[in-house]
Protein backbone atom coordinates (compact mmCIF):
# COMPACT_ATOMS: atom_id res chain seq x y z
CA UNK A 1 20.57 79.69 21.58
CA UNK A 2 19.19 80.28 18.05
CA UNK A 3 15.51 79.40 17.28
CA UNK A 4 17.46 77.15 14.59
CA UNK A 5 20.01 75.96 16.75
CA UNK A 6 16.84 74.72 19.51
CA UNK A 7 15.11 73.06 16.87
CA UNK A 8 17.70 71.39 15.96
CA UNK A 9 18.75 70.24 19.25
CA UNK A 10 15.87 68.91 19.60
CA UNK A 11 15.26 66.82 16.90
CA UNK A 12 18.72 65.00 17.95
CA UNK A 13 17.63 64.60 21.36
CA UNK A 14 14.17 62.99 19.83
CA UNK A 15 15.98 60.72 17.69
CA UNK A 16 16.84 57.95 19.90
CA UNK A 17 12.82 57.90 21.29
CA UNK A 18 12.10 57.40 17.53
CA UNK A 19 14.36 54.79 16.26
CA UNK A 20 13.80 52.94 19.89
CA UNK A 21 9.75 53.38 19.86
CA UNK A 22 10.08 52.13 16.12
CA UNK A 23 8.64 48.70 14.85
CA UNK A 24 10.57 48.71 12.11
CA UNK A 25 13.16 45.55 12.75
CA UNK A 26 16.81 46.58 13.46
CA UNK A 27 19.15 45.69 10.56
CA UNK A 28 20.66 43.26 12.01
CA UNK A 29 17.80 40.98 13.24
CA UNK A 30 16.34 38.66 11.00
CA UNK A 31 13.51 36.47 10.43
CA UNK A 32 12.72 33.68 12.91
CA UNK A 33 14.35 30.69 12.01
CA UNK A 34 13.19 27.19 11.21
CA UNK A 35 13.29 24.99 13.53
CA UNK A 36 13.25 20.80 12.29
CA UNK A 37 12.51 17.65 13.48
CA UNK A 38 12.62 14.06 13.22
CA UNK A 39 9.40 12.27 13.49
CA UNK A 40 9.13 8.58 14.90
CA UNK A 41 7.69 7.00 11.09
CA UNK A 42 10.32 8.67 9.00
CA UNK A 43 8.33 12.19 8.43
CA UNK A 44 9.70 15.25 9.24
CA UNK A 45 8.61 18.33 10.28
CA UNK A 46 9.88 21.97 10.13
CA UNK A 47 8.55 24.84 12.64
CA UNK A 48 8.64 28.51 12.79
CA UNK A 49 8.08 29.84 16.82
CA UNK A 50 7.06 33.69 16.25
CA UNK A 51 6.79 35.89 19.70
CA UNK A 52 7.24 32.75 21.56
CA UNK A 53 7.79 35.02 24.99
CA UNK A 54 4.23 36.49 24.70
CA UNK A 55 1.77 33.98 25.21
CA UNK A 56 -0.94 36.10 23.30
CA UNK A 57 0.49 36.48 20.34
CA UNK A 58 2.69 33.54 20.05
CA UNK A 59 2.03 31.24 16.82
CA UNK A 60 3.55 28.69 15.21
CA UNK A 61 3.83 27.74 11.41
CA UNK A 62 3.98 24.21 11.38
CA UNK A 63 4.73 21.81 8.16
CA UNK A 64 4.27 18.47 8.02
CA UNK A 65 3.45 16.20 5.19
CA UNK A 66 3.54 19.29 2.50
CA UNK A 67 1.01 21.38 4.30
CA UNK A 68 1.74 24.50 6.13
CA UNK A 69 -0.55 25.35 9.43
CA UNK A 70 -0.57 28.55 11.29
CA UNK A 71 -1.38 27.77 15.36
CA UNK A 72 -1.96 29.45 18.07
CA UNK A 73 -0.74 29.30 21.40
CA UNK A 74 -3.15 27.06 23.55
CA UNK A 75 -3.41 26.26 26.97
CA UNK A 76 -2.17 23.24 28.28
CA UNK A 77 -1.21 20.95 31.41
CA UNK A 78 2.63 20.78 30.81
CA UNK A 79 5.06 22.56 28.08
CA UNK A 80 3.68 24.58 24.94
CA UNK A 81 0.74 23.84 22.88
CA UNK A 82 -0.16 25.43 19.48
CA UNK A 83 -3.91 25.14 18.12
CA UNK A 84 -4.78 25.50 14.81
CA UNK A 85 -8.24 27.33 14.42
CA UNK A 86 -11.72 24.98 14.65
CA UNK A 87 -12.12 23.93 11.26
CA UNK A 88 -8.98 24.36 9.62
CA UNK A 89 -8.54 23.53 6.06
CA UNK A 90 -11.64 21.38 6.10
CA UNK A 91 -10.74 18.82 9.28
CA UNK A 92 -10.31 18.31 12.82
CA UNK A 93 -8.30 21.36 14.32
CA UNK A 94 -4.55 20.03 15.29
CA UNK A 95 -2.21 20.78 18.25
CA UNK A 96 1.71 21.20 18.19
CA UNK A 97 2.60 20.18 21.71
CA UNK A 98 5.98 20.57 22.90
CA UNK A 99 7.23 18.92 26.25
CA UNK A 100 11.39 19.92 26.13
CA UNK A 101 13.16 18.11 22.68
CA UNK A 102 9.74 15.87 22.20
CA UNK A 103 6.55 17.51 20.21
CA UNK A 104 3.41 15.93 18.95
CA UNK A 105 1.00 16.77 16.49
CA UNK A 106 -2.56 15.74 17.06
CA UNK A 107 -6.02 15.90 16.50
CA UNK A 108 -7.17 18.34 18.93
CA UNK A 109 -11.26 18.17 18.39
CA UNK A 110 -11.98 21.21 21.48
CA UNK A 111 -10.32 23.77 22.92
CA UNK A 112 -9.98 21.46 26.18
CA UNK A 113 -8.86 18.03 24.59
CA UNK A 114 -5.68 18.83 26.23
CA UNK A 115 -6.91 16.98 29.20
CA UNK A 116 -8.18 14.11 27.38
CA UNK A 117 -6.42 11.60 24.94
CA UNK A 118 -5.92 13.18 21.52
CA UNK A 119 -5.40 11.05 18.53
CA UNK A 120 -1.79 11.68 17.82
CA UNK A 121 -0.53 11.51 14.02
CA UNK A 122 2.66 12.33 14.77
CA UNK A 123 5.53 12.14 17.39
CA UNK A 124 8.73 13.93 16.51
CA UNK A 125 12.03 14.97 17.98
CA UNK A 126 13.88 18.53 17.33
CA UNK A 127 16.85 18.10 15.02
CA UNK A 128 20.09 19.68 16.83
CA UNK A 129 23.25 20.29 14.76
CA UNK A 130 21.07 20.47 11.41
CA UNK A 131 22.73 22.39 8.50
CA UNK A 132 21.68 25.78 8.61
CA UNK A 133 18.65 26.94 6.51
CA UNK A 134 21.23 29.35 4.98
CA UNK A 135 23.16 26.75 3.97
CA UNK A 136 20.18 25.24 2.26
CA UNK A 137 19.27 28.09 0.31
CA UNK A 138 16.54 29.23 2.54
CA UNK A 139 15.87 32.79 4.71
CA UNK A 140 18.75 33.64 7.38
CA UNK A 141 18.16 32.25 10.37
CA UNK A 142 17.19 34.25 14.00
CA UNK A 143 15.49 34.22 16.99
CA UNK A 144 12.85 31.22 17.47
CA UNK A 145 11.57 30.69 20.52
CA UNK A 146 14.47 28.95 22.46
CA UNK A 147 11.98 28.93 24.89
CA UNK A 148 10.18 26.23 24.75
């Protein structure tokens, strides 16, 4: 084989290593996709579940009355809990808890109020068979934690 020829064998054989080993989202995948719900006094709520398989790194935006809050994941007894940081826009830190369809959002003072009774602020349901958020003008919909 040509020094040429090698080199450029492999650099083809390298290829797939490099585009698999990338970060850089496939084409085809898009953004996580919101996920709604109905709350019990009328509100609603929409969620976005990033890395929802990976317990460190899993966060959730929630919004609820206007406001946008970035959580963390957070232990818990039963189902998924989100946290958002101590301190958080000024109040109490709050918790996204998710037990199946049913989620919560609460007033979640420590790190271990989990255990204890939490002053909820809001129960909810998730919305199934909701138009899509293309259909409402927003991002394309994908992956979002079907997890939980």
């Amino acid at each position: 084989m040509k020094p040429a020829t090698a080199s450029v064998a492999v650099a083809l054989l390298a290829t797939p290593s490099l585009l698999f080993g990338s970060s850089t989202p496939t084409p085809g995948k898009a953004a996580p996709a919101i996920v709604p719900y109905q709350c019990a006094d009328g509100r609603s709520a929409s969620v976005v579940y990033e890395s929802g398989s990976d317990y460190l790194h899993a966060r959730a935006l929630v919004t609820f009355d206007g406001r946008t809050l970035e959580m963390r994941s957070a232990p818990t007894l039963y189902g998924v809990r989100y946290r958002s940081p101590a301190g958080a826009e000024g109040g109490s830190p709050l918790a996204w808890s998710l037990r199946g369809e049913e989620a919560r959002l609460t007033e979640s003072p420590d790190e271990e109020s989990y255990a204890r009774e939490e002053r909820e602020i809001a129960r909810c349901l998730r919305v199934r068979g909701a138009p899509s958020a293309e259909a409402a003008g927003e991002a394309p919909a994908g992956e979002h934690g079907e997890d939980h």
